[in-house]
C-alpha atoms as a PDB file:
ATOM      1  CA  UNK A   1      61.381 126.433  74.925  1.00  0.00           C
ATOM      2  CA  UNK A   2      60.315 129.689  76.403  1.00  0.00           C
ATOM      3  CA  UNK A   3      62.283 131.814  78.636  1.00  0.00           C
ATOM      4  CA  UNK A   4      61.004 133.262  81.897  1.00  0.00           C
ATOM      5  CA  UNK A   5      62.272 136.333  81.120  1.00  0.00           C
ATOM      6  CA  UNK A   6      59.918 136.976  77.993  1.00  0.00           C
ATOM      7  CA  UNK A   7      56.502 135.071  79.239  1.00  0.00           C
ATOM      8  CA  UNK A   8      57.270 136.526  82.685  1.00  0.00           C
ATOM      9  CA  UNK A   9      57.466 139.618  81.675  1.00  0.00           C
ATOM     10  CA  UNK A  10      54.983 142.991  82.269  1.00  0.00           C
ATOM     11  CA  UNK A  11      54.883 143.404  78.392  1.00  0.00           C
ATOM     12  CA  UNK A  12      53.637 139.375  77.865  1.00  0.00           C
ATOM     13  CA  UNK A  13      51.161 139.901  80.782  1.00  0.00           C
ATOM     14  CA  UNK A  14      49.170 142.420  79.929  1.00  0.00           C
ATOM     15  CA  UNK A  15      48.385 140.918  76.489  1.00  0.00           C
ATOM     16  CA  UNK A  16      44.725 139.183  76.295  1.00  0.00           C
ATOM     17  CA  UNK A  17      45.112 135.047  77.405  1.00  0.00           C
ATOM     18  CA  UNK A  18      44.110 134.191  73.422  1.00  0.00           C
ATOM     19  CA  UNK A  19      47.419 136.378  72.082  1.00  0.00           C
ATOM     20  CA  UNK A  20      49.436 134.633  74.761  1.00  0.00           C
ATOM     21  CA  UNK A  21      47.629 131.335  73.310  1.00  0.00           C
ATOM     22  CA  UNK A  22      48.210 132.377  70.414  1.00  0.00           C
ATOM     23  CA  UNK A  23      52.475 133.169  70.908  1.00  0.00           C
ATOM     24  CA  UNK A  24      52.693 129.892  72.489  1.00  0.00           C
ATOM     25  CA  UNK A  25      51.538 128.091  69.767  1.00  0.00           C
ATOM     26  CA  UNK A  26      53.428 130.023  67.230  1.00  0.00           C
ATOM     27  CA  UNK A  27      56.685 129.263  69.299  1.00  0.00           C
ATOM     28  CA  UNK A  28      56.139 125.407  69.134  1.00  0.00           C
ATOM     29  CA  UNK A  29      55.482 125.365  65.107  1.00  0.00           C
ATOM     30  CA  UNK A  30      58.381 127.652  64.186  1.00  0.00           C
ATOM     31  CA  UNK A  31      61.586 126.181  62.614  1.00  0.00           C
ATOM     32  CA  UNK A  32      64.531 126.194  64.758  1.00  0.00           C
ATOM     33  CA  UNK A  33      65.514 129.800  63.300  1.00  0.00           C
ATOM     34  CA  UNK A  34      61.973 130.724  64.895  1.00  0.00           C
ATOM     35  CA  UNK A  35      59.804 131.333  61.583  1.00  0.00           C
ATOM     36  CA  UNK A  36      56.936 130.202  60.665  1.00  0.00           C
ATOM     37  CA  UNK A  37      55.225 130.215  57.011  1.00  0.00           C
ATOM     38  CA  UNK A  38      51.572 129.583  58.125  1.00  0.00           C
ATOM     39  CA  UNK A  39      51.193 131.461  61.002  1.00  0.00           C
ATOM     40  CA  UNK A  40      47.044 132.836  59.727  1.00  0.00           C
ATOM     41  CA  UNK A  41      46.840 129.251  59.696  1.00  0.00           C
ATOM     42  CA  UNK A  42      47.912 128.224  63.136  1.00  0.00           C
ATOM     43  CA  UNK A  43      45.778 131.153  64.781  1.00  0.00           C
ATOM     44  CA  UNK A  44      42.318 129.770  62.782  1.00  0.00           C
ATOM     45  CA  UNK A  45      42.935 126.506  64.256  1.00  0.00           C
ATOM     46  CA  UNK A  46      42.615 128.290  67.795  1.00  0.00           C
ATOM     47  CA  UNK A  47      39.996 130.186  66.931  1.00  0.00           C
ATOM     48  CA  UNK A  48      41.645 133.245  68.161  1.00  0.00           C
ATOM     49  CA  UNK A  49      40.629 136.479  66.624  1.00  0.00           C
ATOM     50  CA  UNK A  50      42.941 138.135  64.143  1.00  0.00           C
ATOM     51  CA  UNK A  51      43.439 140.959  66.597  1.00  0.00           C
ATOM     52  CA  UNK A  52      45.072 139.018  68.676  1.00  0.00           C
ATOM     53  CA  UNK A  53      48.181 138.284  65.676  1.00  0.00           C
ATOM     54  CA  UNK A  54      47.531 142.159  65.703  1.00  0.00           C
ATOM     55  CA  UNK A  55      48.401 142.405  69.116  1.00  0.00           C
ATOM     56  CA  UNK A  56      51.986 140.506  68.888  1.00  0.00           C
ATOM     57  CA  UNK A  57      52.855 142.667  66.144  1.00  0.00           C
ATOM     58  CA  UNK A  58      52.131 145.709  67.878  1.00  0.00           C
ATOM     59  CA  UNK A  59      53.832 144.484  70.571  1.00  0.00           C
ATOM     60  CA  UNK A  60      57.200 143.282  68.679  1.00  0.00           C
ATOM     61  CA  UNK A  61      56.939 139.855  70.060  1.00  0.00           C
ATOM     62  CA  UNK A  62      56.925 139.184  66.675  1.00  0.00           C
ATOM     63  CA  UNK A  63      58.023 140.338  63.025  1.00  0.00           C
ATOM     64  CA  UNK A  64      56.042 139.762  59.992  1.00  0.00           C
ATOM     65  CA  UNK A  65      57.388 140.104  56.290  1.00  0.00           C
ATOM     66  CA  UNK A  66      54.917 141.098  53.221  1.00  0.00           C
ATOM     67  CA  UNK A  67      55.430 137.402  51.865  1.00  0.00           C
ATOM     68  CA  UNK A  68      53.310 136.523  55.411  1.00  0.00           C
ATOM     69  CA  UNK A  69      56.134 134.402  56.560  1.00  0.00           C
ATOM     70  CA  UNK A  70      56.648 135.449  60.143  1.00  0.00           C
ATOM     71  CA  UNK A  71      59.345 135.078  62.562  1.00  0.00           C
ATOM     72  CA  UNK A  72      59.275 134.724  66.888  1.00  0.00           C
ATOM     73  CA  UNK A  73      61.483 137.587  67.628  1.00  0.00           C
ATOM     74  CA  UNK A  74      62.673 136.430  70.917  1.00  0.00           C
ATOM     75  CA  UNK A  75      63.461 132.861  69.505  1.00  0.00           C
ATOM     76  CA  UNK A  76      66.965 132.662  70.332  1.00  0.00           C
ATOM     77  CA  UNK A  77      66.294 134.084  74.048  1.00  0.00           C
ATOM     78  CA  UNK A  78      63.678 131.411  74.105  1.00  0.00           C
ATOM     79  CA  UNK A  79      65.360 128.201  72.958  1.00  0.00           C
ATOM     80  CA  UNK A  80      69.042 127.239  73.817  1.00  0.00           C
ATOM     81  CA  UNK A  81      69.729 127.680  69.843  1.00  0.00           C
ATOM     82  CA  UNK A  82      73.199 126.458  68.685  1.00  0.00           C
ATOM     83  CA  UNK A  83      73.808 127.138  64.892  1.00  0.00           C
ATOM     84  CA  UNK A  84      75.700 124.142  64.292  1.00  0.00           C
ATOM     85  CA  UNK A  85      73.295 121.557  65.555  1.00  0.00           C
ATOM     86  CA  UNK A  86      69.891 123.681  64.285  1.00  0.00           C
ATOM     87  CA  UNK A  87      67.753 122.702  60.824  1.00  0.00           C
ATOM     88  CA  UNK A  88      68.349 125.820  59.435  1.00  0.00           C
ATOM     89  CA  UNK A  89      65.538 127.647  58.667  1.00  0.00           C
ATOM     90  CA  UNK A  90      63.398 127.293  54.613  1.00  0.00           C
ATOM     91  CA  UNK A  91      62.681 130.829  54.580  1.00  0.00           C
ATOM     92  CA  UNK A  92      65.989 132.866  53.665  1.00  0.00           C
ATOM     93  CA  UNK A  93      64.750 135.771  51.965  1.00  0.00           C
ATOM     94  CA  UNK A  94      62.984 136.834  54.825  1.00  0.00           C
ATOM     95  CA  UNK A  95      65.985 135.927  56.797  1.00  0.00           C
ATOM     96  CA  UNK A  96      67.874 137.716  54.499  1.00  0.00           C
ATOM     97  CA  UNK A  97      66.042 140.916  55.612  1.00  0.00           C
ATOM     98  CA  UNK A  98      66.828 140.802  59.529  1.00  0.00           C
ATOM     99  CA  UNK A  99      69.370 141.408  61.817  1.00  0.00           C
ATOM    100  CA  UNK A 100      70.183 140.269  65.390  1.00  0.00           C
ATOM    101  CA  UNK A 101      70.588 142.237  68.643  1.00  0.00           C
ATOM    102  CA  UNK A 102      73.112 141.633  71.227  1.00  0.00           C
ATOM    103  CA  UNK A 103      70.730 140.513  73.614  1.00  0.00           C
ATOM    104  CA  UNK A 104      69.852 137.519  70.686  1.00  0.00           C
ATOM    105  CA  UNK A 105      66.577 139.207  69.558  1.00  0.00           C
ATOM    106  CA  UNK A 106      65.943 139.318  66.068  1.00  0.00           C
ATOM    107  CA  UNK A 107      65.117 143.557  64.478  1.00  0.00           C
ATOM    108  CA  UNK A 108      64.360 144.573  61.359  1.00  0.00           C
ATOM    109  CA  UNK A 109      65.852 147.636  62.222  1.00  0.00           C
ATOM    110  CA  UNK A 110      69.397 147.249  60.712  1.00  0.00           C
ATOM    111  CA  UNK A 111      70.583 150.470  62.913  1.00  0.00           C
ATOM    112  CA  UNK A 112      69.822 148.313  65.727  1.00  0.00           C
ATOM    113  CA  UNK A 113      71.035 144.551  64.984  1.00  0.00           C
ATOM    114  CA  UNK A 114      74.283 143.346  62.712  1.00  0.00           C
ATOM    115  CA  UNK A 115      73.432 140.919  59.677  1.00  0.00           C
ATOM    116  CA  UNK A 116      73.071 137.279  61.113  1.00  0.00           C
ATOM    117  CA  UNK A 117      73.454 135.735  56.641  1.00  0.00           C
ATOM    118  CA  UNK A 118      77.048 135.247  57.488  1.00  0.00           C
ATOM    119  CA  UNK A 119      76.094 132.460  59.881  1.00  0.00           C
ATOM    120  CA  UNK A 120      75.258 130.519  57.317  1.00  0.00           C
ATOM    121  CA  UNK A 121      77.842 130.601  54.995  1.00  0.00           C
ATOM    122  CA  UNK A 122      80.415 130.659  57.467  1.00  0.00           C
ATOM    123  CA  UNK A 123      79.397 127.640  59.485  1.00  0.00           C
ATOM    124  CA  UNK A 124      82.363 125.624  58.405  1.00  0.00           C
ATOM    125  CA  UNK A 125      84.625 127.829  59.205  1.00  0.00           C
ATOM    126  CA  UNK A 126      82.468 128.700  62.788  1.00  0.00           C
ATOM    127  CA  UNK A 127      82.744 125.207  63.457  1.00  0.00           C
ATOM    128  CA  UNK A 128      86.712 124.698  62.949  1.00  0.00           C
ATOM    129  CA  UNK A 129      87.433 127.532  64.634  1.00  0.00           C
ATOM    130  CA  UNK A 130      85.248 126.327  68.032  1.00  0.00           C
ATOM    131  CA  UNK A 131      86.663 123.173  68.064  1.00  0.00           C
ATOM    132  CA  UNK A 132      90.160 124.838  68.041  1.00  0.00           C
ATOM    133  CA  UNK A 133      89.455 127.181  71.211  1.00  0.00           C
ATOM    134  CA  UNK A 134      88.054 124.262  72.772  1.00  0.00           C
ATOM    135  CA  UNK A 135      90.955 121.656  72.012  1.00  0.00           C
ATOM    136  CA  UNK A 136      93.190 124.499  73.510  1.00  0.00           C
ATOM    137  CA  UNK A 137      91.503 125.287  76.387  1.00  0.00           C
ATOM    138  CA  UNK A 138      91.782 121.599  77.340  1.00  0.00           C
ATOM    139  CA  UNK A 139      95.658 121.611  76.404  1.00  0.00           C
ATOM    140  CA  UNK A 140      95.902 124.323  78.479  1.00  0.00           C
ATOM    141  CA  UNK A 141      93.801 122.972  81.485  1.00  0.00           C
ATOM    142  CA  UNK A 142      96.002 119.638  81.358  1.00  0.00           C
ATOM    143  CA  UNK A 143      99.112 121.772  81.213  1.00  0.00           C
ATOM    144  CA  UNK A 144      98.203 124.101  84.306  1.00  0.00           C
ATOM    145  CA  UNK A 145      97.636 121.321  86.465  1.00  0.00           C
ATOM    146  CA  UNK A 146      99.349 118.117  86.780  1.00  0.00           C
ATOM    147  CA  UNK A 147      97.438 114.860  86.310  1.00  0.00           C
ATOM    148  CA  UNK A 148      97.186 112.240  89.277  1.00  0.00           C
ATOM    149  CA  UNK A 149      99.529 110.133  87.569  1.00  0.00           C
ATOM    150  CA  UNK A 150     102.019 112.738  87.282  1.00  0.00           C
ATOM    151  CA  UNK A 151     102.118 113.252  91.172  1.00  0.00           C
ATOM    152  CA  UNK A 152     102.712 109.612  91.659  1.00  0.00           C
ATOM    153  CA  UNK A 153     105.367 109.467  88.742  1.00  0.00           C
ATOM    154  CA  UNK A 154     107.203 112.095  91.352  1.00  0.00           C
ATOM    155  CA  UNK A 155     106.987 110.265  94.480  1.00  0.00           C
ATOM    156  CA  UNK A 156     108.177 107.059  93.246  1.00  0.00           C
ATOM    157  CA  UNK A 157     111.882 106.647  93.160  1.00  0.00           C
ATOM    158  CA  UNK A 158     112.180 104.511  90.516  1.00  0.00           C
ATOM    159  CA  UNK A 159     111.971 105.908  87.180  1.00  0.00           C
ATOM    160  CA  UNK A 160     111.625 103.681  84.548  1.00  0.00           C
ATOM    161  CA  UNK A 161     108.694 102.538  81.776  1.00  0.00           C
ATOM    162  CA  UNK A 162     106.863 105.426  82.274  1.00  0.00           C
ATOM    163  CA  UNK A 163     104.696 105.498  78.945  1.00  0.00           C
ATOM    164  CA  UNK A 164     104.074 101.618  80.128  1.00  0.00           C
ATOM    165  CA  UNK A 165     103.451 102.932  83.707  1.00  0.00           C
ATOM    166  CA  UNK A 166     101.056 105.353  82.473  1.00  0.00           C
ATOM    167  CA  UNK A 167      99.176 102.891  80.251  1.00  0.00           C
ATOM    168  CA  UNK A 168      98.558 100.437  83.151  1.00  0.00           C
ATOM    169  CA  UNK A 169      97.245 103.851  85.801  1.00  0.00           C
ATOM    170  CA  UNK A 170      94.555 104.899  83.108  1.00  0.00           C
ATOM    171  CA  UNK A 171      93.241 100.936  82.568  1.00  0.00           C
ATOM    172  CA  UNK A 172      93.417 100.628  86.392  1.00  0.00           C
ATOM    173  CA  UNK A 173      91.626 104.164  86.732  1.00  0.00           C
ATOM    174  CA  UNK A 174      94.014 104.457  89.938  1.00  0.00           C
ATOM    175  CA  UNK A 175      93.507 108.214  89.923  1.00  0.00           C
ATOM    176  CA  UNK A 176      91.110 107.299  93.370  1.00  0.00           C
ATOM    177  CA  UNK A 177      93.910 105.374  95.069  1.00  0.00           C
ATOM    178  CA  UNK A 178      96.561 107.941  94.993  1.00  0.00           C
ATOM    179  CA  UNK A 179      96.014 109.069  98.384  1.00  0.00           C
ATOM    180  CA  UNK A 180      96.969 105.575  99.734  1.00  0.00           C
ATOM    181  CA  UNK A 181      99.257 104.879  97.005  1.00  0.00           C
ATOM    182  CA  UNK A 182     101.244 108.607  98.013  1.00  0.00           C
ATOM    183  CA  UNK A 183     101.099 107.429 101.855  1.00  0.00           C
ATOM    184  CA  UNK A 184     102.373 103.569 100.725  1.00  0.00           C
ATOM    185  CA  UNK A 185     105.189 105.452  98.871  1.00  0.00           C
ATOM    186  CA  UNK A 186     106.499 107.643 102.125  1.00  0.00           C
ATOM    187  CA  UNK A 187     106.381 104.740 104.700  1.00  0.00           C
ATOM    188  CA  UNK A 188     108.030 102.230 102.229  1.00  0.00           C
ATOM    189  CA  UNK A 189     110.830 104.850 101.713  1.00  0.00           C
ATOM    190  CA  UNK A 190     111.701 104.319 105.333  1.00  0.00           C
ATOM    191  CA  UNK A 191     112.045 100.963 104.972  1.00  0.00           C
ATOM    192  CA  UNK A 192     115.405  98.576 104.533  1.00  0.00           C
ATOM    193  CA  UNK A 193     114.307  97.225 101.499  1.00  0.00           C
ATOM    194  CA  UNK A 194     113.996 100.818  99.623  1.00  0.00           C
ATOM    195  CA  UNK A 195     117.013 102.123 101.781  1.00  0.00           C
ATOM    196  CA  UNK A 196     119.182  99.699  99.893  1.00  0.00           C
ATOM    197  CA  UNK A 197     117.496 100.012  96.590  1.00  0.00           C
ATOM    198  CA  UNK A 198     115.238  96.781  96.155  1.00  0.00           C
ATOM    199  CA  UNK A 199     112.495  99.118  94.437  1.00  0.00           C
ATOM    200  CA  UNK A 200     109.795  97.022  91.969  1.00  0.00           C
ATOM    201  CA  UNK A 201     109.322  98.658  88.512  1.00  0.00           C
ATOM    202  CA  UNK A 202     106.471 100.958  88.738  1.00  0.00           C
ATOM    203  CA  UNK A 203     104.918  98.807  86.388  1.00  0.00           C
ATOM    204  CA  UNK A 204     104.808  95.825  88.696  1.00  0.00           C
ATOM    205  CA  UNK A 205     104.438  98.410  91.664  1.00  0.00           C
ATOM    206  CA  UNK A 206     100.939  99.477  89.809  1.00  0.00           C
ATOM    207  CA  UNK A 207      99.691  95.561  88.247  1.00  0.00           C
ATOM    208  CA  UNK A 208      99.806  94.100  91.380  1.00  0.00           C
ATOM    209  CA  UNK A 209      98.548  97.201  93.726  1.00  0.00           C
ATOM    210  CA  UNK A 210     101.547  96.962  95.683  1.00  0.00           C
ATOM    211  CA  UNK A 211     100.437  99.575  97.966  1.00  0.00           C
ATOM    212  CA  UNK A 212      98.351  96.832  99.826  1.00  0.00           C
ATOM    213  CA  UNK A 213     101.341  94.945 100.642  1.00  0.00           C
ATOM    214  CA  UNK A 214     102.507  94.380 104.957  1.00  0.00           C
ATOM    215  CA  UNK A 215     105.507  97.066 105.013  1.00  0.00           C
ATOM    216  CA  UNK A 216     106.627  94.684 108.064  1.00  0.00           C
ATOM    217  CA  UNK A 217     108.108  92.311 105.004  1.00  0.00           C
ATOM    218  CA  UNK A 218     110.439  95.258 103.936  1.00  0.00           C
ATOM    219  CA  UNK A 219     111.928  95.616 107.154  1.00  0.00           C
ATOM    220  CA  UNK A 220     110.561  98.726 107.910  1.00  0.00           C
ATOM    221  CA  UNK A 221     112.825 100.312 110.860  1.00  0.00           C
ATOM    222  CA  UNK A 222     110.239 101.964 112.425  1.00  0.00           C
ATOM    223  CA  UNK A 223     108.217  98.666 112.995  1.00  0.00           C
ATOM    224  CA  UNK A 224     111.590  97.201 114.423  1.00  0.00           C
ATOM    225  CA  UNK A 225     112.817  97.424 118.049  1.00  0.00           C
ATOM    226  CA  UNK A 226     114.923 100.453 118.989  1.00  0.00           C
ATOM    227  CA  UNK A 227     117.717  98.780 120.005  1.00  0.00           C
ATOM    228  CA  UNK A 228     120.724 100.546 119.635  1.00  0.00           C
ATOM    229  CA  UNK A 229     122.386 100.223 115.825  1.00  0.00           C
ATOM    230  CA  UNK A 230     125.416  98.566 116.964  1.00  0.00           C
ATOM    231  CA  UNK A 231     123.964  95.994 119.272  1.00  0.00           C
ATOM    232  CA  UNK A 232     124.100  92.326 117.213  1.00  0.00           C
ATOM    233  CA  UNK A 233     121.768  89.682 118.008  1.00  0.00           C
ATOM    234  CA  UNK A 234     122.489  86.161 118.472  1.00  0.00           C
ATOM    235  CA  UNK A 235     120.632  82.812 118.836  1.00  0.00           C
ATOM    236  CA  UNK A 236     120.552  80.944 122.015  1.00  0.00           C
ATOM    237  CA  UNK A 237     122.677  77.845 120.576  1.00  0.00           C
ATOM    238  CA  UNK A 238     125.198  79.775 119.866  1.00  0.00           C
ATOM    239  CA  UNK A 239     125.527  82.242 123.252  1.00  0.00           C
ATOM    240  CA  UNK A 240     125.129  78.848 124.935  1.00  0.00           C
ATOM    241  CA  UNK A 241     127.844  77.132 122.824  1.00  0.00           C
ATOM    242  CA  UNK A 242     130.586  80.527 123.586  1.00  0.00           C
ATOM    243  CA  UNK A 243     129.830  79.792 127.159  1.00  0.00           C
ATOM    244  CA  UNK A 244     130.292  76.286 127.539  1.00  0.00           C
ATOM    245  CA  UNK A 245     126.745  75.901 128.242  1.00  0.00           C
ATOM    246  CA  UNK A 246     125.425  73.349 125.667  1.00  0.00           C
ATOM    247  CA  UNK A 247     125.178  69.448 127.575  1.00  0.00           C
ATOM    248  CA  UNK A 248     126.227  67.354 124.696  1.00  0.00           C
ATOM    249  CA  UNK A 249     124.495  63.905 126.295  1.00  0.00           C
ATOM    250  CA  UNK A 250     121.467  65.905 127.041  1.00  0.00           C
ATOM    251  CA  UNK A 251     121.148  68.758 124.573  1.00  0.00           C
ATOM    252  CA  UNK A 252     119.980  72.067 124.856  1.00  0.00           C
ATOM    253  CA  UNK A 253     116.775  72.231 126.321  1.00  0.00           C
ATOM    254  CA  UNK A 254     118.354  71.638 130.109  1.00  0.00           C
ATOM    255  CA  UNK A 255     120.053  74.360 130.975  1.00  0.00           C
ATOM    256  CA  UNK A 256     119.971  77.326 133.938  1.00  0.00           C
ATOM    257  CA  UNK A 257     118.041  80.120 132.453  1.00  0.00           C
ATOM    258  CA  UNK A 258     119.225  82.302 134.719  1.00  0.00           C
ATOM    259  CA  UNK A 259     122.665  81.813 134.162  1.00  0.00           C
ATOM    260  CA  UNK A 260     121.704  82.310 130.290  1.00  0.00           C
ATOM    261  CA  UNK A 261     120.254  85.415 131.264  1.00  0.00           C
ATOM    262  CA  UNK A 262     123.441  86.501 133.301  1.00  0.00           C
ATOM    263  CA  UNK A 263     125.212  85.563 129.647  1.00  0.00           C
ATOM    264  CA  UNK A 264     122.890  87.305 127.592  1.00  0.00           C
ATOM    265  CA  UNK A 265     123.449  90.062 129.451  1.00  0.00           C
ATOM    266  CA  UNK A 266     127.333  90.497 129.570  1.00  0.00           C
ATOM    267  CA  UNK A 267     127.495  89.218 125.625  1.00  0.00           C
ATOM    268  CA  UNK A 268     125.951  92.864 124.677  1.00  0.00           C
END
């Protein structure tokens, strides 16, 4: 309600305690334009002496008008004012007569300040135009960078129901799983299963969280042996029934493993 940079300062200081009172005071009964229309009021109530509204005038920490109606000078430095959300101020003839700095304070030196009337009939149109710079600076934002869905949407290698896809990311707020989803997505292109094509929708791939599934299911060839491509495997029955080595009265289960080995062996 009061900046630092006003109370704080040398000019404030020096002032007696009752005109510092007294500015306080004065700050927390003006209007949100800063004025006030009973300010000889406000100072009997303190019992300050009238030197000490003397005092503020004399040193510009506030502006009086000949109706009595005065105005904090420094409001706008004081308060973080916005014009559209403020109860503008009762008192427009007098704010009819001042002008605003560039630093915010208020003059009634027109040489010094431009005309601040406009920013009331123009707060439509002040309005409008803010919300337009501020719908296009998120356009642009979203444009610049691409969204954690997006990134996904490039690493997957199916491309299909994307809208759908999208939909199901933003209810799922998945944007915090997209580093594991990313590293799911490079191991499982590795795989058999994606080698040959057998891709789930993204859809699917997103409802059920796919990225949680046991890669060792896809055939993943790095999780296999290393066995040479062309080297075929084959079950014991039937190595032992090329060689002769299946006992039809007994069965399978008697049998010299270390002839199977031997077998085993030369069959690669």
């Amino acid at each position: 309600m009061f900046s630092k940079e006003i109370v704080g300062s040398d000019a404030f200081q020096d002032m007696p305690v009752s005109s510092q009172l007294l500015y306080f005071h004065l700050g927390m009964e003006a209007d949100d334009d800063g004025f006030i229309g009973n300010p000889k009021k406000i100072a009997r109530s303190l019992g300050v002496a009238e030197d000490d509204m003397k005092i503020l005038i004399a040193k510009n920490f506030v502006i009086v008008f000949d109706s009595g109606v005065l105005v904090i000078k420094h409001h706008r430095i004081n308060n973080n004012w916005d014009k559209h959300n403020c109860k503008r101020t009762l008192y427009l003839e007098e704010f009819n007569q001042i002008y605003i700095k560039e630093n915010k304070a208020y003059t009634s030196d027109k040489t010094q300040g431009v005309k601040i009337q406009s920013e009331i009939s123009l707060k439509p149109v002040f309005r409008i135009e803010e919300n337009r710079r501020e719908e296009n600076k998120e356009m642009s934002e979203k444009s610049d960078a691409p969204s954690q869905f997006d990134t996904f949407w490039n690493s997957y290698p199916k491309k299909e129901l994307k809208k759908k896809s999208l939909e199901i990311w933003k209810r799922k707020k998945l944007d915090k799983h997209l580093p594991e989803i990313l590293a799911f997505i490079e191991r499982a292109k590795r795989t058999d299963r994606w080698k040959k094509g057998f891709v789930k929708q993204p859809t699917t791939f997103l409802n059920n969280e796919s990225w949680n599934d046991d890669l060792t299911s896809y055939g993943d060839q790095n999780t296999q042996s290393t066995a040479p491509p062309s080297m075929t495997y084959k079950t014991v029955d039937e190595i032992m029934a090329e060689k002769g080595l299946v006992d039809k009265k007994i069965g399978t289960n008697h049998f010299d493993r270390s002839q199977l080995t031997k077998t085993f062996k030369h069959s690669q």
